[in-house]
Structures are given as structure tokens and as C-alpha cells.
N, C-alpha and C. Protein backbone atom coordinates (compact mmCIF):
# COMPACT_ATOMS: atom_id res chain seq x y z
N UNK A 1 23.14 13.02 -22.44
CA UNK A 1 21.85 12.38 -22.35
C UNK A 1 21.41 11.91 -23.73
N UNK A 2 20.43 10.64 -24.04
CA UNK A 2 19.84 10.23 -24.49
C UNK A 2 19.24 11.29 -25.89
N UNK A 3 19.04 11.64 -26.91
CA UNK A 3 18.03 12.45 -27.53
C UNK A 3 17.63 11.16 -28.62
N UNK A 4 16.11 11.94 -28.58
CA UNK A 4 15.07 11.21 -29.54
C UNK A 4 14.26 10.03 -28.86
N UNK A 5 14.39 9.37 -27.90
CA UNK A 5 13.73 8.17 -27.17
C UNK A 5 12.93 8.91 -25.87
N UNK A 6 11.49 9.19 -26.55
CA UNK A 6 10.32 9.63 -25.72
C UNK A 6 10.00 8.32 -24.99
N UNK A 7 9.51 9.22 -23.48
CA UNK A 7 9.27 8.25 -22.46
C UNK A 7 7.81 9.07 -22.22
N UNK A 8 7.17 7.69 -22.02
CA UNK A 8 5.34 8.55 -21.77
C UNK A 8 5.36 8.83 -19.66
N UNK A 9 4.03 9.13 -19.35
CA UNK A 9 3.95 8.43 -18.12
C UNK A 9 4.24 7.56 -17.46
N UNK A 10 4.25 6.43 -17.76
CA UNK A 10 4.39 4.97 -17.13
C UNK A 10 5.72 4.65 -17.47
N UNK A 11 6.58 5.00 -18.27
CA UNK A 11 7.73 4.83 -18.72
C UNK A 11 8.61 5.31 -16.98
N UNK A 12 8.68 6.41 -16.94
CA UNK A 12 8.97 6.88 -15.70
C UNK A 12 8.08 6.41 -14.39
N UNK A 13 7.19 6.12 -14.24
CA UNK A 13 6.24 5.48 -13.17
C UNK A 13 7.85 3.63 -12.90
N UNK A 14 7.42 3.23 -14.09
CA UNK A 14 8.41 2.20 -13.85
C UNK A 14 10.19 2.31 -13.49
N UNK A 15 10.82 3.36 -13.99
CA UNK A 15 11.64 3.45 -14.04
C UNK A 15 11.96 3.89 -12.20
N UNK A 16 11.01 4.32 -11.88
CA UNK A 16 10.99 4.77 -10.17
C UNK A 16 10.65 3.62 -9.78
N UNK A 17 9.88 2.94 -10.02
CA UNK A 17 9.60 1.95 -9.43
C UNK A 17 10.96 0.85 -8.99
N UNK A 18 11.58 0.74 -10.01
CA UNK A 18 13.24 0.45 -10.15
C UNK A 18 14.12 0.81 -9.16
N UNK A 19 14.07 1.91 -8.92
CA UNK A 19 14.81 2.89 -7.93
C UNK A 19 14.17 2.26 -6.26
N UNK A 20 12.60 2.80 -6.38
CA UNK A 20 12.53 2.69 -5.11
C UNK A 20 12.51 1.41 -4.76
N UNK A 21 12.90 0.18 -5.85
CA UNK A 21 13.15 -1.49 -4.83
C UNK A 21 14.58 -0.95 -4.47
N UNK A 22 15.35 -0.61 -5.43
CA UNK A 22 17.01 -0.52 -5.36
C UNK A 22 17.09 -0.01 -4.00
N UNK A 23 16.78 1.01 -3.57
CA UNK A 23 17.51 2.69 -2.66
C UNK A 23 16.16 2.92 -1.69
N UNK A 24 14.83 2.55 -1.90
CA UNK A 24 13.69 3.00 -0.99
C UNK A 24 13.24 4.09 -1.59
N UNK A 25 11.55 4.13 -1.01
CA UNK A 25 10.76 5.30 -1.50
C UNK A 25 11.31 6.59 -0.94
N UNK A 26 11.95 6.61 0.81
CA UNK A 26 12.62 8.20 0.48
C UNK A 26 13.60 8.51 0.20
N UNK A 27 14.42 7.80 -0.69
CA UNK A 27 15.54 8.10 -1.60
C UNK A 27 15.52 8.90 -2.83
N UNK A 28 14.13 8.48 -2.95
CA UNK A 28 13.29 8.65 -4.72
C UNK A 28 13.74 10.34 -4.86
N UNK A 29 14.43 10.64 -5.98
CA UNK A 29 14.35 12.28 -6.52
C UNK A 29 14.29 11.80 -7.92
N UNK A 30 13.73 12.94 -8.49
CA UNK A 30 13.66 12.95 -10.15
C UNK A 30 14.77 12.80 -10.74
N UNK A 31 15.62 13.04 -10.16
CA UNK A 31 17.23 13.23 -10.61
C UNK A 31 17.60 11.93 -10.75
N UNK A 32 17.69 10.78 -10.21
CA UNK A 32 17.57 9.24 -9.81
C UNK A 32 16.78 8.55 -11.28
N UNK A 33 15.50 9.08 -11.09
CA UNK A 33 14.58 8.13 -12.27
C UNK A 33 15.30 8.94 -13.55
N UNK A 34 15.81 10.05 -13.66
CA UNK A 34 15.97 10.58 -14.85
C UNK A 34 17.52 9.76 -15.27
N UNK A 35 17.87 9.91 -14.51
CA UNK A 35 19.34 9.07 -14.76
C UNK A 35 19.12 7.29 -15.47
N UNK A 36 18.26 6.85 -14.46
CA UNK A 36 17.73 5.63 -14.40
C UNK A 36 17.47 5.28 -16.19
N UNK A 37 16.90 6.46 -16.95
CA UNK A 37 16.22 6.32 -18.22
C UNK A 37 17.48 7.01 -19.40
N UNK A 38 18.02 7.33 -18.77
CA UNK A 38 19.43 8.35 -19.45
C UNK A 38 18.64 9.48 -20.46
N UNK A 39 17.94 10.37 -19.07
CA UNK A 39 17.11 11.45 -19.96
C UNK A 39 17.71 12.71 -18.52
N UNK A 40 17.36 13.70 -19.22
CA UNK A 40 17.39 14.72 -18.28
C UNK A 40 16.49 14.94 -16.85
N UNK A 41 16.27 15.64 -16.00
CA UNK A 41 15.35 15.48 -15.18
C UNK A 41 14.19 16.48 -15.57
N UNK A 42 14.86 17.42 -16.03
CA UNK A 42 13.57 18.29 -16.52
C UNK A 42 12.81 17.96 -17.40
N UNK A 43 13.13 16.67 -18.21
CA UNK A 43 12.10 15.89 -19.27
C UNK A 43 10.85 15.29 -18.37
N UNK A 44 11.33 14.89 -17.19
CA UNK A 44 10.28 14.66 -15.90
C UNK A 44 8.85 15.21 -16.11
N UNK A 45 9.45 16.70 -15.98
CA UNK A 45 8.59 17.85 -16.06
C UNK A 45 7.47 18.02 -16.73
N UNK A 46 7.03 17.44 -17.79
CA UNK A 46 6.19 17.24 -19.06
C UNK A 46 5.27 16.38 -18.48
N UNK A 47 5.48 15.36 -17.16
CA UNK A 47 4.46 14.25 -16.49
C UNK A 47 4.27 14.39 -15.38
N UNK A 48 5.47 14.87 -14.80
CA UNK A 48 4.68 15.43 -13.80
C UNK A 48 5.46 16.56 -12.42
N UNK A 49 4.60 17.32 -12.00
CA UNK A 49 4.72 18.27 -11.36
C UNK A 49 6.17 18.80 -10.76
N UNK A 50 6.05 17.64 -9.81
CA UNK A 50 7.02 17.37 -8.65
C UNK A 50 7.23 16.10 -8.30
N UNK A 51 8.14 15.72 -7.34
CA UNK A 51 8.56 14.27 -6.94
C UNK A 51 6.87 13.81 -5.92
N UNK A 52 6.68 14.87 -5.43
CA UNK A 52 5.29 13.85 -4.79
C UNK A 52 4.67 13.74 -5.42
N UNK A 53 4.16 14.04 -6.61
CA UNK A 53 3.43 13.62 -8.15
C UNK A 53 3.78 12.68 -8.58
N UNK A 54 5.15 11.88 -8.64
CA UNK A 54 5.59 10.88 -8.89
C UNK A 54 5.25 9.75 -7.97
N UNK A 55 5.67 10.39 -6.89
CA UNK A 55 5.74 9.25 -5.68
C UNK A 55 3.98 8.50 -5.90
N UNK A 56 3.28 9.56 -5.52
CA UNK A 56 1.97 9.01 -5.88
C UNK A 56 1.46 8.14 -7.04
N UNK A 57 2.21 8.84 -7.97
CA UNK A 57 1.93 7.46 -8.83
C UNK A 57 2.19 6.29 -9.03
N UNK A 58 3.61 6.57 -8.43
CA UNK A 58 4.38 5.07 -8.06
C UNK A 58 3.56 4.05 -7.12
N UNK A 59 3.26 5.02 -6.21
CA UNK A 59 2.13 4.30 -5.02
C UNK A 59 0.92 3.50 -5.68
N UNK A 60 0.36 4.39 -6.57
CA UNK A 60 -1.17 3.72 -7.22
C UNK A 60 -0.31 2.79 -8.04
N UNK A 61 1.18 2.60 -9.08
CA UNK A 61 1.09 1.73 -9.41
C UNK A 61 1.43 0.48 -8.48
N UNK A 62 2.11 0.66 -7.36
CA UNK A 62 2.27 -0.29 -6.05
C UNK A 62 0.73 -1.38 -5.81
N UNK A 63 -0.20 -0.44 -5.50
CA UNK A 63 -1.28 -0.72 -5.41
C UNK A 63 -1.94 -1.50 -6.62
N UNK A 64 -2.08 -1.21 -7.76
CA UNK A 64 -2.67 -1.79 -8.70
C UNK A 64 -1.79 -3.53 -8.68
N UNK A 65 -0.71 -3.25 -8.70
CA UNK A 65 0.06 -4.34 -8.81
C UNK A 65 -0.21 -5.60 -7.67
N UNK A 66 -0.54 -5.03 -6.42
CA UNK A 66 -0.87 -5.71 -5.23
C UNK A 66 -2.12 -6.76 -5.30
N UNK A 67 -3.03 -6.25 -5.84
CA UNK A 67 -4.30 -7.21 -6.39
C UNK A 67 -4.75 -6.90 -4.56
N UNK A 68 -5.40 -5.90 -3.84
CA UNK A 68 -6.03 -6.17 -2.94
C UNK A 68 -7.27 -6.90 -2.19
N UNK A 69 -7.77 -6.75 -3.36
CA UNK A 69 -9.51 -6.86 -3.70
C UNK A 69 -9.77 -8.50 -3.48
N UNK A 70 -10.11 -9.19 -3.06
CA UNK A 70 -10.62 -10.41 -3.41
C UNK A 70 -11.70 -10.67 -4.87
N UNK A 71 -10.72 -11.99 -5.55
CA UNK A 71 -11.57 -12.28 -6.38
C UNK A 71 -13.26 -12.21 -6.88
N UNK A 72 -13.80 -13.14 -5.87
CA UNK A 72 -15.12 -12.77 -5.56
C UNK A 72 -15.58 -12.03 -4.84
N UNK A 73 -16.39 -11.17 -5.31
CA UNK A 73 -16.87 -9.85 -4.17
C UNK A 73 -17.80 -10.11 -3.48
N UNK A 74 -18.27 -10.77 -3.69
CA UNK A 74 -20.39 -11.67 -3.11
C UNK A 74 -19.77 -12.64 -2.11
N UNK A 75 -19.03 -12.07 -1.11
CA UNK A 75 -18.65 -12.84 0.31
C UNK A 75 -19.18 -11.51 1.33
N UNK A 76 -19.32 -12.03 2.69
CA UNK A 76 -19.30 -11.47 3.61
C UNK A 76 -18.78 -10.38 3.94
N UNK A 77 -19.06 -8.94 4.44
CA UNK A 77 -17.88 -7.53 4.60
C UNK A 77 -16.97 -8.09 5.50
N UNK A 78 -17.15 -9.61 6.34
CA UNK A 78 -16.04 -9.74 7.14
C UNK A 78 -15.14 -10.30 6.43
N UNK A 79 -15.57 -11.25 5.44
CA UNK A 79 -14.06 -12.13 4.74
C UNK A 79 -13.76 -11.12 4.19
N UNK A 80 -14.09 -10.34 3.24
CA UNK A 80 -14.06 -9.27 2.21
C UNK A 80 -12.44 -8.30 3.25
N UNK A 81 -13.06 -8.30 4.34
CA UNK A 81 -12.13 -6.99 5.37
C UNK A 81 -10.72 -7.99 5.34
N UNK A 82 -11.58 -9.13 5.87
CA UNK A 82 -10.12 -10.05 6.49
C UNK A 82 -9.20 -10.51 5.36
N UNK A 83 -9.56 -10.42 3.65
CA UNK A 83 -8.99 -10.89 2.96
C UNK A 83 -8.16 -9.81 2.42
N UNK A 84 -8.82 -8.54 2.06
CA UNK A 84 -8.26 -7.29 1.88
C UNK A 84 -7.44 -6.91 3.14
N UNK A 85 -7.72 -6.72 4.05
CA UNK A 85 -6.28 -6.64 4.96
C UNK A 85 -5.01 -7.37 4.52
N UNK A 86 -5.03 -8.57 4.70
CA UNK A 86 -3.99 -10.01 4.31
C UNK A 86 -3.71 -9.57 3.20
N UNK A 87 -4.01 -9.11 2.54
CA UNK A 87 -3.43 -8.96 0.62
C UNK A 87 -2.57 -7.43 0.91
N UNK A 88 -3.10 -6.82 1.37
CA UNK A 88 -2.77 -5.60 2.06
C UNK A 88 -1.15 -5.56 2.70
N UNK A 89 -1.38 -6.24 3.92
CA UNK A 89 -0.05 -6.84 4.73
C UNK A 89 1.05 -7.52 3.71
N UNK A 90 0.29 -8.85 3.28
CA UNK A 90 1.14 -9.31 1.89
C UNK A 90 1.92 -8.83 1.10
N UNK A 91 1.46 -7.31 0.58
CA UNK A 91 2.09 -6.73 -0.27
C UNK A 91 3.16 -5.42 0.10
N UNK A 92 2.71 -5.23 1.45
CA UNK A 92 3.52 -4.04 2.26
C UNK A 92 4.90 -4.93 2.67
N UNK A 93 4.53 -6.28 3.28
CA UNK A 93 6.07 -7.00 3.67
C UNK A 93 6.97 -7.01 2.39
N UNK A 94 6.80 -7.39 1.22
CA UNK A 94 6.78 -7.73 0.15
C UNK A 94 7.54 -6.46 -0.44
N UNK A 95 7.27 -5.38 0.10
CA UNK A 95 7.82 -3.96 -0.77
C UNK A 95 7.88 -2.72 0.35
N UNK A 96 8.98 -3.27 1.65
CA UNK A 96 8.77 -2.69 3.04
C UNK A 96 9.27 -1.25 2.16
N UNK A 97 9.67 -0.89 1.57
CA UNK A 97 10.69 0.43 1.34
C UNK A 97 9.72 1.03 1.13
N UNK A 98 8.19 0.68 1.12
CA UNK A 98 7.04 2.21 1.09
C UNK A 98 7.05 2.95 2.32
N UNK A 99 6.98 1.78 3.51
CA UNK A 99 6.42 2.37 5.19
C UNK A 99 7.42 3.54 5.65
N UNK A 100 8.63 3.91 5.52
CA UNK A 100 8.74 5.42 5.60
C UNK A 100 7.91 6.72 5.11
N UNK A 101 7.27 6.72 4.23
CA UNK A 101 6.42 7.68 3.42
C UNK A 101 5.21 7.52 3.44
N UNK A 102 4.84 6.23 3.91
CA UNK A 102 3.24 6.09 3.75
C UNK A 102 2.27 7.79 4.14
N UNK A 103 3.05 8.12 5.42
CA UNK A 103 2.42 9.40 6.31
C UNK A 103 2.01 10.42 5.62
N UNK A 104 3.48 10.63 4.42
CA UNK A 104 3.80 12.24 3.71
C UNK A 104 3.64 11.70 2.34
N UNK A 105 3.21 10.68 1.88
CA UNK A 105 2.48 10.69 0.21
C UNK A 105 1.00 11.11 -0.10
N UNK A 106 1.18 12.12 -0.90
CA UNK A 106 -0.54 12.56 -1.16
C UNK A 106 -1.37 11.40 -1.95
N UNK A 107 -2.51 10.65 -1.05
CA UNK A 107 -2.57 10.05 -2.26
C UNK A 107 -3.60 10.25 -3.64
N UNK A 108 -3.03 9.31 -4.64
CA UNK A 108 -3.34 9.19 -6.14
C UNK A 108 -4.89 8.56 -6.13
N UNK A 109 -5.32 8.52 -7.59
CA UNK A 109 -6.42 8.58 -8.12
C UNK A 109 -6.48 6.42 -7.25
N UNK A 110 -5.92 5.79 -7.59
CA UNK A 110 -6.17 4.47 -7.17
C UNK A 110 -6.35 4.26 -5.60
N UNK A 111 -5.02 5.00 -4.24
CA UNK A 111 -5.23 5.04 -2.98
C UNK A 111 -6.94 5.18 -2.86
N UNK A 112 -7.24 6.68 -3.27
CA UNK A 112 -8.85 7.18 -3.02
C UNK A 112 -9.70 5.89 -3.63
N UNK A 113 -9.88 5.56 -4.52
CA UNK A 113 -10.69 4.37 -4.88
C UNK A 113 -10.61 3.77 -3.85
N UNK A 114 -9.45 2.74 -3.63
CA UNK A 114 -9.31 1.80 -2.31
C UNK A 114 -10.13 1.96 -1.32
N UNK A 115 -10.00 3.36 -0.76
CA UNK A 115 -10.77 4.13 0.20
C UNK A 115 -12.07 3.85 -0.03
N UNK A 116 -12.46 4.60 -0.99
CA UNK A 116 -13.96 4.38 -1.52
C UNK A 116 -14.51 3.00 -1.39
N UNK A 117 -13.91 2.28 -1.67
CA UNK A 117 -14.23 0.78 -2.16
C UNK A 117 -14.47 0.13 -0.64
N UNK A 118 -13.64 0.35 -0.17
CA UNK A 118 -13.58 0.23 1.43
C UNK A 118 -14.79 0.15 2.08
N UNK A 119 -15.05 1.89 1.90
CA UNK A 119 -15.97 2.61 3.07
C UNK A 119 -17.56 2.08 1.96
N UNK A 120 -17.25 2.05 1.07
CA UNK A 120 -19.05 1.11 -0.09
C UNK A 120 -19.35 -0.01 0.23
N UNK A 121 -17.83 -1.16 0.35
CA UNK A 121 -18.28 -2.10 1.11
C UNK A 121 -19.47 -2.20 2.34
N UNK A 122 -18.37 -1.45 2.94
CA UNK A 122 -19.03 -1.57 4.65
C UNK A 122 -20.58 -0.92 4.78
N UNK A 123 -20.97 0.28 3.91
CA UNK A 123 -22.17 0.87 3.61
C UNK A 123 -23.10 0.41 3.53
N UNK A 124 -22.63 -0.63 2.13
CA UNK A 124 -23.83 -1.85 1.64
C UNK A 124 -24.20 -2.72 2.43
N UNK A 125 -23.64 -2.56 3.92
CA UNK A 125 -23.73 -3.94 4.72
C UNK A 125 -24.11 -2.98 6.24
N UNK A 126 -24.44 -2.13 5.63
CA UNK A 126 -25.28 -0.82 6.84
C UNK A 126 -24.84 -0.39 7.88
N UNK A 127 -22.99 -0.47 7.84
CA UNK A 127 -22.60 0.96 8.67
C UNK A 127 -22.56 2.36 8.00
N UNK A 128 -22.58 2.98 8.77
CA UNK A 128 -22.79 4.57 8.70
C UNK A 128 -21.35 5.03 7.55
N UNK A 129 -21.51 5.66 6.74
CA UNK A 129 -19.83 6.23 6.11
C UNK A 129 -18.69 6.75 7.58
N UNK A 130 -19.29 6.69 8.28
CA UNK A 130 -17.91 7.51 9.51
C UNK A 130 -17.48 5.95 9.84
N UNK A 131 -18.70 4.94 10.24
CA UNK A 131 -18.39 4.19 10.88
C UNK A 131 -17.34 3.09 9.94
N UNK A 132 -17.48 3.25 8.84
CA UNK A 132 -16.41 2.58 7.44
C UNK A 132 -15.23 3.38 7.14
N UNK A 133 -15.36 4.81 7.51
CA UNK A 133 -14.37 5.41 7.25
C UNK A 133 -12.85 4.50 8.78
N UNK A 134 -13.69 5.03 10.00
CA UNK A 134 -13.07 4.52 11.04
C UNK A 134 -12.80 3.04 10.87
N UNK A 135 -13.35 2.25 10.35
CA UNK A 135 -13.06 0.57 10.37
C UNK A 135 -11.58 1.05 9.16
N UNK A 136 -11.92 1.34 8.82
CA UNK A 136 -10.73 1.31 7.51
C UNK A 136 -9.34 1.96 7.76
N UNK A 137 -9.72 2.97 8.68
CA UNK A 137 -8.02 3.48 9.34
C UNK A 137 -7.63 2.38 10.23
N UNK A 138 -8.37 2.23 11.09
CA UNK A 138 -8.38 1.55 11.89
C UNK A 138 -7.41 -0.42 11.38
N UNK A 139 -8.34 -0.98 9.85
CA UNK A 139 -7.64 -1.85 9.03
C UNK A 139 -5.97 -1.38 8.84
N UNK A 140 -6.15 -0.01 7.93
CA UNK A 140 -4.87 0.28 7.48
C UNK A 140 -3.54 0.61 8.55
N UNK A 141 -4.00 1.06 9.54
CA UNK A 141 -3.32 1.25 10.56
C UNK A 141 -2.43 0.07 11.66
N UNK A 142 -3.23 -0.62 11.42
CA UNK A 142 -2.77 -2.27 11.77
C UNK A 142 -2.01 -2.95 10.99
N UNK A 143 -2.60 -2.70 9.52
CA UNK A 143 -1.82 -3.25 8.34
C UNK A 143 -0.24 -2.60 8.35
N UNK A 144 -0.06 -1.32 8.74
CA UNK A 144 1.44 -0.81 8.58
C UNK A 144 1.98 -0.97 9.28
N UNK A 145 1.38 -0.97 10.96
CA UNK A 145 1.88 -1.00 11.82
C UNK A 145 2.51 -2.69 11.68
N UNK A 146 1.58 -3.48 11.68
CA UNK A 146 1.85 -5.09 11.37
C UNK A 146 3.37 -5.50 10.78
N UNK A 147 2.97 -4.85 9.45
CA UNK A 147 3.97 -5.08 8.37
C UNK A 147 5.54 -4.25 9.00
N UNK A 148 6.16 -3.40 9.81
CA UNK A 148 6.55 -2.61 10.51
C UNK A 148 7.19 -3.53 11.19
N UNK A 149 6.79 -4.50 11.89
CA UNK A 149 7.23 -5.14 12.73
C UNK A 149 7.75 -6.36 12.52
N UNK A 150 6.88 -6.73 11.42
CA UNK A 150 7.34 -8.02 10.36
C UNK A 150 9.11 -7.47 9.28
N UNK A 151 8.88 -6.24 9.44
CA UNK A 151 10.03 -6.16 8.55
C UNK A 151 11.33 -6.27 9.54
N UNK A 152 11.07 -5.75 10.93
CA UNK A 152 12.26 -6.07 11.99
C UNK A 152 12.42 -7.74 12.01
N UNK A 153 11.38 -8.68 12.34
CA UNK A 153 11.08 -9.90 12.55
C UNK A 153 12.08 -10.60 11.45
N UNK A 154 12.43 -10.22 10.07
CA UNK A 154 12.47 -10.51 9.09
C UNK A 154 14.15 -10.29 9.11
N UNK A 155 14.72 -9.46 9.97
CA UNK A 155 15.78 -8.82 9.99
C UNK A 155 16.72 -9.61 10.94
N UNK A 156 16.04 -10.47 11.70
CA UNK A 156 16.01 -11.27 12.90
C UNK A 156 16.98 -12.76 12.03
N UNK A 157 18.11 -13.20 12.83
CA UNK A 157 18.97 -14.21 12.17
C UNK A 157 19.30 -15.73 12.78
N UNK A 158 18.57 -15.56 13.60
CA UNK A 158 18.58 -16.49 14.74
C UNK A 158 17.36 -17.69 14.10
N UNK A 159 17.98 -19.23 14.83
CA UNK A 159 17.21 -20.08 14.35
C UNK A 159 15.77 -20.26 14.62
N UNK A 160 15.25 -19.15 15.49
CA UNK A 160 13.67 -19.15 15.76
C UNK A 160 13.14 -18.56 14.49
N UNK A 161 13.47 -17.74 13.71
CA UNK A 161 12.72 -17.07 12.43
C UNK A 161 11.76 -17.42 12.61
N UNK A 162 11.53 -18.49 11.84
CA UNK A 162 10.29 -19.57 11.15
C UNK A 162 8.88 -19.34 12.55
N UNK A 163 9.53 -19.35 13.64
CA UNK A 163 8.50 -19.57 14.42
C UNK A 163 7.62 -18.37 14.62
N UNK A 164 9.15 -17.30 14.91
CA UNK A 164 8.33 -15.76 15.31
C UNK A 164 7.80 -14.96 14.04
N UNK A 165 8.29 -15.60 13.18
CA UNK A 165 7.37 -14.76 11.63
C UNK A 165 5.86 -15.87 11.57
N UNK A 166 5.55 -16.53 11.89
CA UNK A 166 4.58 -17.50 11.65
C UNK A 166 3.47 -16.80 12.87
N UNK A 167 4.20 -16.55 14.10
CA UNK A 167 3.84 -16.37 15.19
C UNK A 167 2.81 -14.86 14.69
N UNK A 168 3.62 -14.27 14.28
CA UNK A 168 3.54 -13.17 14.09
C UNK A 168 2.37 -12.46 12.65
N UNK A 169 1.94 -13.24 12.26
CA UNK A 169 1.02 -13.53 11.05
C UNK A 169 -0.20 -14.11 12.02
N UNK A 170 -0.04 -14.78 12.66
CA UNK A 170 -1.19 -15.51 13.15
C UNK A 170 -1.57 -14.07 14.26
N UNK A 171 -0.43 -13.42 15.10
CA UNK A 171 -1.39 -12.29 15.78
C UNK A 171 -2.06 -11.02 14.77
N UNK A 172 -1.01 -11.05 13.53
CA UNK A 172 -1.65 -10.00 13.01
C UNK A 172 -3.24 -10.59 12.47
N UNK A 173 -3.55 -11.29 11.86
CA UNK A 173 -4.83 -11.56 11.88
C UNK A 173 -5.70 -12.01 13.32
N UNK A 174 -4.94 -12.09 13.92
CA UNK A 174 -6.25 -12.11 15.12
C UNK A 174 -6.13 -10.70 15.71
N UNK A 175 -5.73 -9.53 15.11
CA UNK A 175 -5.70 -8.11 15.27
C UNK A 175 -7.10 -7.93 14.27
N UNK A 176 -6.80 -8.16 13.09
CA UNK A 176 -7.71 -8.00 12.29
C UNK A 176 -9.08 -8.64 12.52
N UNK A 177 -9.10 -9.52 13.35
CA UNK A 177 -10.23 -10.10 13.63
C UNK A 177 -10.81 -9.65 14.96
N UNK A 178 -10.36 -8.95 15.83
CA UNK A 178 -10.72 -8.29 16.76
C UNK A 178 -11.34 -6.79 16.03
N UNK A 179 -10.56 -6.40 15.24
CA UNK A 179 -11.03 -4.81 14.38
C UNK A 179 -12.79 -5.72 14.00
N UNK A 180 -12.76 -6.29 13.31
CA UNK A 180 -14.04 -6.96 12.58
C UNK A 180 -14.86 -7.19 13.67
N UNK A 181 -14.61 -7.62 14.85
CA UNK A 181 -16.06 -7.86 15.93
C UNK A 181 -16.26 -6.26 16.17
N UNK A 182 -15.09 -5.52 16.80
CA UNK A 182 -15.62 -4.14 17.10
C UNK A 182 -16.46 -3.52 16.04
N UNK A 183 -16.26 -3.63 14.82
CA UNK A 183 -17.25 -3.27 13.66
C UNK A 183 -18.61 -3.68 13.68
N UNK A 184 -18.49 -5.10 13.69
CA UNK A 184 -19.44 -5.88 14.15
C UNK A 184 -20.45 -5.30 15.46
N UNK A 185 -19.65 -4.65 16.49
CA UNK A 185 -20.39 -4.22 17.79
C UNK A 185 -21.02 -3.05 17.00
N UNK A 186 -20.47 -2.01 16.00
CA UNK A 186 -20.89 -0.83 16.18
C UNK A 186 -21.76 -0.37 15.05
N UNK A 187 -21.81 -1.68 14.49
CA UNK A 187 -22.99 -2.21 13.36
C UNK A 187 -24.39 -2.39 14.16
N UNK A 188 -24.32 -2.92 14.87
CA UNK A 188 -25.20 -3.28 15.81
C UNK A 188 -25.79 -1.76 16.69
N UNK A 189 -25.09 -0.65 16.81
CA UNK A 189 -25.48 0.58 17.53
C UNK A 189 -26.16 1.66 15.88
């Protein structure tokens, strides 16, 4: 191994990040990123815990990288939902090798923000915190499931592609736009 070339946090955050495009997020062991950097694995150890300590961070940096948020925030909680979903979906097709783990990753300091950011939206626009908490599984749950199906669609070799991935974007947002009236209904209760 390597001696004298210190790697901080993010040094290893990236170096997994590497891995999990290569091999997928449940491939990921410390043993992998440590190799990846030509360091030991127990140098790991100094940043962090365990591999789901990693994974999570890998995740928040997934996330940071994704840009979910819409530019302007002073739109509607519905464009706001419908645009953050789509950026959402966007970035899950884009990097399918998370949706095995999504279930069993604890998440990191950025996931919880998301969350937060989410359920403040919807607050400021006077649903209840349960009723933002539920719109938001309810978003994310569509979003994986969506992206899930887009990654089979994608797998698909036949000269329809073009149609059933197009097809298939246009139902996932009119999923998302059905989630937004039911919100809409229970805004109203």
C-alpha cells in the first residue's frame, strides 16, 4: 500500500462514488474504495464508522450533486413538487445502481434536509406536517418506483424504445400530478 498520501473525507466519499458507478451501491465494501485509493481499509476507519457510514455519505453526495431543488423557490408548492419530483426521477434513472439500497441506507445529514425542505414547503402553503410528511413518501415512492421501471424500459432493445421511454415519462408525471390534486384535496380538509 500507498504510505504518506492522506486522504480526507471526501477523498473516499469520491473514490466510492467510483466504485458504486463501476459494480453498484450493493457491491460497495470498504475493502473496494480502499483498494480504489491504494490505501489500506482500516485507514477507512479514521472517517468513518462502517460501510453504512459511507454509503450514506455517498448518498448525500448523490444528492447534492442531483440539484433537486428548483432554481426559483417563489413558485407554487405544486410546480415546486412537480419540479422536485422530475429532478428527483432525473437523477435516480441517471444513477439506477442506488434503487437496490434505497430501503437499507440510513439516511445522512443532506437526505433529512431534503425531507425537511419537503415537509416546510408544503407547511408554508398550510398542510399539516403529517399531511407533508405523507405527500412526500407518497412523491418519493413514485419517484423509485417510476425510475424502477424506467431502468427495465431502458434495458428493452427493440425498435419501440423511443416510444415506451417517452410513454413512460409522460405517465410518470401524470402520477405525480394525480399525488398533487390528492394533496390539493387534503389541503382543503
Amino acid at each position: 500500500m500507498a504510505q504518506g498520501k492522506k486522504y480526507n473525507r471526501a477523498d473516499y466519499v469520491k473514490a466510492a462514488l467510483t466504485v458504486i458507478a463501476r459494480e453498484g451501491a450493493e457491491k460497495l465494501s470498504m475493502r473496494k474504495v480502499a483498494s480504489q485509493l491504494n490505501v489500506s481499509a482500516m485507514a477507512m476507519y479514521k472517517h468513518f464508522s462502517n460501510k453504512d457510514e459511507l454509503v450514506s455519505a455517498c448518498l448525500d453526495a448523490f444528492i447534492a450533486e442531483s440539484s433537486v431543488y428548483p432554481e426559483n423557490e417563489d413558485i407554487s408548492w405544486q410546480d415546486w413538487v412537480r419540479h422536485t419530483a422530475d429532478r428527483m426521477f432525473t437523477a435516480l434513472c441517471g444513477e439506477i445502481s442506488w434503487l437496490p439500497v434505497f430501503g437499507s441506507i440510513k439516511r445522512g445529514p443532506l437526505a433529512k434536509e431534503v425531507l425537511a425542505h419537503f415537509i416546510a414547503k408544503l407547511t408554508v402553503s398550510d398542510f399539516s406536517e403529517q399531511q407533508a410528511t405523507d405527500g412526500y413518501f407518497a412523491i418519493i415512492h413514485t419517484v423509485i418506483g417510476a425510475a424502477s421501471i424506467q431502468n427495465s424500459l431502458d434495458r428493452i432493445t427493440a425498435e419501440e424504445d423511443s416510444e415506451k421511454v417517452a410513454s413512460h415519462r409522460d405517465q410518470f408525471m401524470k402520477s405525480i400530478n394525480m399525488i398533487i390534486n390528492a394533496l390539493e384535496e387534503h389541503q382543503k380538509n
